[in-house]
N, C-alpha and C. Protein backbone atom coordinates (compact mmCIF):
# COMPACT_ATOMS: atom_id res chain seq x y z
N UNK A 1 46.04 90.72 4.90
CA UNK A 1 44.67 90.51 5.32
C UNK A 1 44.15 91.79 5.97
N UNK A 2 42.68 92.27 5.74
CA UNK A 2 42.32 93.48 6.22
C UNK A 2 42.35 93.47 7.87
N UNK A 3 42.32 94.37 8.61
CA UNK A 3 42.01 94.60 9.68
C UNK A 3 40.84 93.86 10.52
N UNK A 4 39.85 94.59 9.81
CA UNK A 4 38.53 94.06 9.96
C UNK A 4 38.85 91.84 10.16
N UNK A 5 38.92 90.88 9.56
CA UNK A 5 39.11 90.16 9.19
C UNK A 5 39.77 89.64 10.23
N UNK A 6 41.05 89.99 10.57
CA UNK A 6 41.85 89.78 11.64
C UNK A 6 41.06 89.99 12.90
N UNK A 7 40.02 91.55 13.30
CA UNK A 7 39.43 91.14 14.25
C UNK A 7 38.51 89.92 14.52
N UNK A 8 38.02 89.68 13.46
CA UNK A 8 36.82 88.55 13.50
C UNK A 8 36.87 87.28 13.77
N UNK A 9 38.65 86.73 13.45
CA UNK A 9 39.43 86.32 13.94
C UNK A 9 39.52 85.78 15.26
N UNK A 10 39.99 87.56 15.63
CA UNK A 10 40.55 87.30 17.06
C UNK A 10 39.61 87.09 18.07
N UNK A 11 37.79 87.43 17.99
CA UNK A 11 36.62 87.51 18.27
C UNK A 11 36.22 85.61 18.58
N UNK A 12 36.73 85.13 17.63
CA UNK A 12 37.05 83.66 17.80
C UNK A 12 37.50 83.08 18.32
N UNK A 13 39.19 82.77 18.07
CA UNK A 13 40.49 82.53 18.90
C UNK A 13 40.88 83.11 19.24
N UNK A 14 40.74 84.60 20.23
CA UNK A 14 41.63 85.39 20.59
C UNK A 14 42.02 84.37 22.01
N UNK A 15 40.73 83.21 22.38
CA UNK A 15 41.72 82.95 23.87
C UNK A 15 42.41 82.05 23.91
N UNK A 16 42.36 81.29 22.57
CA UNK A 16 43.94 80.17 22.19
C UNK A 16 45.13 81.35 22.29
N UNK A 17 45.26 82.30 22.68
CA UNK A 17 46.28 82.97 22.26
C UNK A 17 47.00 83.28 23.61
N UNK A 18 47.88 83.31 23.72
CA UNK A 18 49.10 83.67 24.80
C UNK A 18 48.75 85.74 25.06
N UNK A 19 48.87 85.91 26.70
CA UNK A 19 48.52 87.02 27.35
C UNK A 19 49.24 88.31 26.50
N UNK A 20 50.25 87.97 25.92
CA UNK A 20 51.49 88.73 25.25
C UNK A 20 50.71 89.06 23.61
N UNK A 21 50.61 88.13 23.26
CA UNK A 21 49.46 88.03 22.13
C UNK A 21 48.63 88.78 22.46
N UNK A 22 47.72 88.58 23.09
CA UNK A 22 46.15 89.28 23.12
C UNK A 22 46.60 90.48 23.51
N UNK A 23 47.73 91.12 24.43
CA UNK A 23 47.88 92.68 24.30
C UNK A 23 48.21 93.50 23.30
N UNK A 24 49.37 92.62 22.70
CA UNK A 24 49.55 93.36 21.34
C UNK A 24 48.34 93.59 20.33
N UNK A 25 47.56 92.27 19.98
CA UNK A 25 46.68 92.36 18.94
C UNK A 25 45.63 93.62 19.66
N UNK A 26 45.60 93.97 20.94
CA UNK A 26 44.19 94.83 21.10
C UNK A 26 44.33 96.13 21.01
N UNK A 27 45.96 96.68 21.63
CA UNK A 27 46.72 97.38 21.40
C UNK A 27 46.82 97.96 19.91
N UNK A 28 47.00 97.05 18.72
CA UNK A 28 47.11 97.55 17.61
C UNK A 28 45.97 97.26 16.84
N UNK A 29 45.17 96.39 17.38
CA UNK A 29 43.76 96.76 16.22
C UNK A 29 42.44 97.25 17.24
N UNK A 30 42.38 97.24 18.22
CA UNK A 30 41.05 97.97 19.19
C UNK A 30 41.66 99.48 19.71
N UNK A 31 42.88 100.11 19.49
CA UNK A 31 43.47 101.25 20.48
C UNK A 31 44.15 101.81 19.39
N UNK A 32 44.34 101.16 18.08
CA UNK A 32 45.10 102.07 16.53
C UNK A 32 45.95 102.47 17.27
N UNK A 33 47.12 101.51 18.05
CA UNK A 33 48.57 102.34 18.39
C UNK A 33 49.60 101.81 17.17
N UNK A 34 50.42 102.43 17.11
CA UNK A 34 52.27 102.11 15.91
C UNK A 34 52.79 101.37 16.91
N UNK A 35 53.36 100.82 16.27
CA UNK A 35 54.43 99.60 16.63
C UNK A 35 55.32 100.25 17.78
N UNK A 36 55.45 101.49 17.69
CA UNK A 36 56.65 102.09 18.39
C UNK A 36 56.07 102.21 19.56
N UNK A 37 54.70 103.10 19.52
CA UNK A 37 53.71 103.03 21.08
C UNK A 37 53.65 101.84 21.45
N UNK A 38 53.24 100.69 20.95
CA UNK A 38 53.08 99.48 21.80
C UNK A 38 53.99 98.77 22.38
N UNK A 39 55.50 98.74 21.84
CA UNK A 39 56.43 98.68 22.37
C UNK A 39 56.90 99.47 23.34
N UNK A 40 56.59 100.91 23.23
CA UNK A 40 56.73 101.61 25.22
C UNK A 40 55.69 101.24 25.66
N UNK A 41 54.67 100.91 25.44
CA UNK A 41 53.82 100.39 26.41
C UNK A 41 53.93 99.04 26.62
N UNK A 42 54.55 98.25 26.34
CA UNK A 42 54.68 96.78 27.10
C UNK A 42 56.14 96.69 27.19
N UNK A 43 56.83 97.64 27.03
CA UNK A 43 58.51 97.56 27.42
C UNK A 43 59.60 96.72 26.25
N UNK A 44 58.90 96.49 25.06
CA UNK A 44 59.89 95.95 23.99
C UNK A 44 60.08 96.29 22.72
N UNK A 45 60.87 96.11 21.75
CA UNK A 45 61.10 96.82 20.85
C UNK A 45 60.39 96.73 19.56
N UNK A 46 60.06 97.86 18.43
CA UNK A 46 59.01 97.59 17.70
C UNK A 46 59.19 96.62 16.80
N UNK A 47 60.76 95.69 16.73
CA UNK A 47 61.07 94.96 16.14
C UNK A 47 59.69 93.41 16.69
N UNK A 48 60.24 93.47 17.79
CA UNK A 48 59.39 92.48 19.04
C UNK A 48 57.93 92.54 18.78
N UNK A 49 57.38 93.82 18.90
CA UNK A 49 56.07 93.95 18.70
C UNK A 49 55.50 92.89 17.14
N UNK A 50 56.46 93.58 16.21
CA UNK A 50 56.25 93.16 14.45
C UNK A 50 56.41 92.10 14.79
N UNK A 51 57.16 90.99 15.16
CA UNK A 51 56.95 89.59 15.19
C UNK A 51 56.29 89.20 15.87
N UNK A 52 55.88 89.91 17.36
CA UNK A 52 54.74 88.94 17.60
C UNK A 52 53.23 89.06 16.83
N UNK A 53 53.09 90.69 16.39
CA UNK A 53 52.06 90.66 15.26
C UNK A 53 51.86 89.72 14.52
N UNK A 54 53.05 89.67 13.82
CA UNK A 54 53.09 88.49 12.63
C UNK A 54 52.77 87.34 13.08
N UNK A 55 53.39 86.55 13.98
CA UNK A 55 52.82 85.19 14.56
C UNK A 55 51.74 85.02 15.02
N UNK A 56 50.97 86.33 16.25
CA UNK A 56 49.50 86.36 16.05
C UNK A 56 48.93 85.67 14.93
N UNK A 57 48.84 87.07 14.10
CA UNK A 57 47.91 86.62 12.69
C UNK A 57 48.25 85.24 12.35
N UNK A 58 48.99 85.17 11.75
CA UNK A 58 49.64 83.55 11.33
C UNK A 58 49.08 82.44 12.31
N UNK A 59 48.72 81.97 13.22
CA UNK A 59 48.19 81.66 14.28
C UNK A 59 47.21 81.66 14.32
N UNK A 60 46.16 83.19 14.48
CA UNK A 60 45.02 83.08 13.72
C UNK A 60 44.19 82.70 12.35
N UNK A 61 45.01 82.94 11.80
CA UNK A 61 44.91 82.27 10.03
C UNK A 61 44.81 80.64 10.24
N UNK A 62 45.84 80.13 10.45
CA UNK A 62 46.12 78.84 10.61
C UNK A 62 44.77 77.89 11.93
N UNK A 63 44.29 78.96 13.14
CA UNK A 63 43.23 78.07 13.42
C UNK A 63 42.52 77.87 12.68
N UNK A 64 41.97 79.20 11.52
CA UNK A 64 40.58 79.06 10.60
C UNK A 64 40.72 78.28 9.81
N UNK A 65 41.50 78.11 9.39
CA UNK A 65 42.11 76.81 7.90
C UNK A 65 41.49 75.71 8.78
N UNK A 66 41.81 75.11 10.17
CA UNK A 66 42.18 74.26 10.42
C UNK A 66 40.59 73.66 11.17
N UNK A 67 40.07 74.96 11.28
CA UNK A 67 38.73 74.61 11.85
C UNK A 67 37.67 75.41 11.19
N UNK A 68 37.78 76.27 10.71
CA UNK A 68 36.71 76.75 9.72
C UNK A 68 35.67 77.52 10.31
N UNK A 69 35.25 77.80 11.60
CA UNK A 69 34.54 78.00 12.20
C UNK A 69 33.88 79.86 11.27
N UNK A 70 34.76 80.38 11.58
CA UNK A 70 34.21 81.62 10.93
C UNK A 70 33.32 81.59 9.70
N UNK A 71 34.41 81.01 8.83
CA UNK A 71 33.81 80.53 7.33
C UNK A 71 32.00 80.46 7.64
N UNK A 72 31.87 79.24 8.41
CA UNK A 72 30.63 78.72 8.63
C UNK A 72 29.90 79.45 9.06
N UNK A 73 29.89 80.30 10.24
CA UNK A 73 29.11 81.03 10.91
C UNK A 73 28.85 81.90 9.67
N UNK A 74 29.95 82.97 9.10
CA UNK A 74 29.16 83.40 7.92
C UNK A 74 28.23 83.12 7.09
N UNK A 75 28.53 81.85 6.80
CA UNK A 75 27.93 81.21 5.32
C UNK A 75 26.59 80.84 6.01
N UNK A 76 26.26 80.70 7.57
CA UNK A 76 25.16 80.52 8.27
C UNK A 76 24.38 81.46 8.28
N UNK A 77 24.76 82.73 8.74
CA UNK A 77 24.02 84.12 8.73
C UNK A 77 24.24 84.73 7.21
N UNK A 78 24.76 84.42 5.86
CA UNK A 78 23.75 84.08 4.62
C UNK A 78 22.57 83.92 4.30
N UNK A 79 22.79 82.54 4.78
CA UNK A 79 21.27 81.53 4.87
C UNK A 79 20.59 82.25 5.56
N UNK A 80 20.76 82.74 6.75
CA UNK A 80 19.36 83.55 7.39
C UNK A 80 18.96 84.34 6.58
N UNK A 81 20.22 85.36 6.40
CA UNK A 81 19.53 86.35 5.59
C UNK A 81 18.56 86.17 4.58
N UNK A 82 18.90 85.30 3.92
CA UNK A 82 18.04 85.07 2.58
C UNK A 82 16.75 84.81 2.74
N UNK A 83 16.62 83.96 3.96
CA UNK A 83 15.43 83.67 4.66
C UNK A 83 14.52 84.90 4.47
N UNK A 84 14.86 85.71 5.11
CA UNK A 84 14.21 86.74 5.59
C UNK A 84 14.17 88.07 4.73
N UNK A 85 14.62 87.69 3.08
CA UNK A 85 14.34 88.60 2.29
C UNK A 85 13.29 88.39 1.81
């Protein structure tokens, strides 16, 4: 999944998300650090970092399935747009 996407995401549910979560995800998509920097900066290994990445996203994915909210808001500001062409 792109970057972009994942933020829009996290712009959503970033505060269903655990404190550990929300550093990593801001860390690696608002601050463009490597796995290896974010792991000296929160003290764990970039193995640690990669899985909690992964469960982030996964997490995030799985609210939108489950509630759709993004979907909609898009498909809402569509409709405006069109309005207003």
């Amino acid at each position: 999944m792109e970057a972009t996407q994942l933020i829009m995401l996290y712009d959503y549910y970033g505060d269903l998300l655990t404190e550990r979560q929300k550093e990593c995800f801001e860390l690696r998509y608002n601050q463009d650090l490597s796995l290896g920097e974010i792991g000296q900066e929160l003290g764990i290994s970039r193995q640690g970092v990669y899985d909690n990445l992964s469960r982030t996203e996964m997490q995030l994915l799985n609210m939108e399935r489950k509630t759709g909210c993004v979907r909609r808001d898009l498909a809402c500001r569509k409709a405006i747009e069109s309005v207003y062409e």
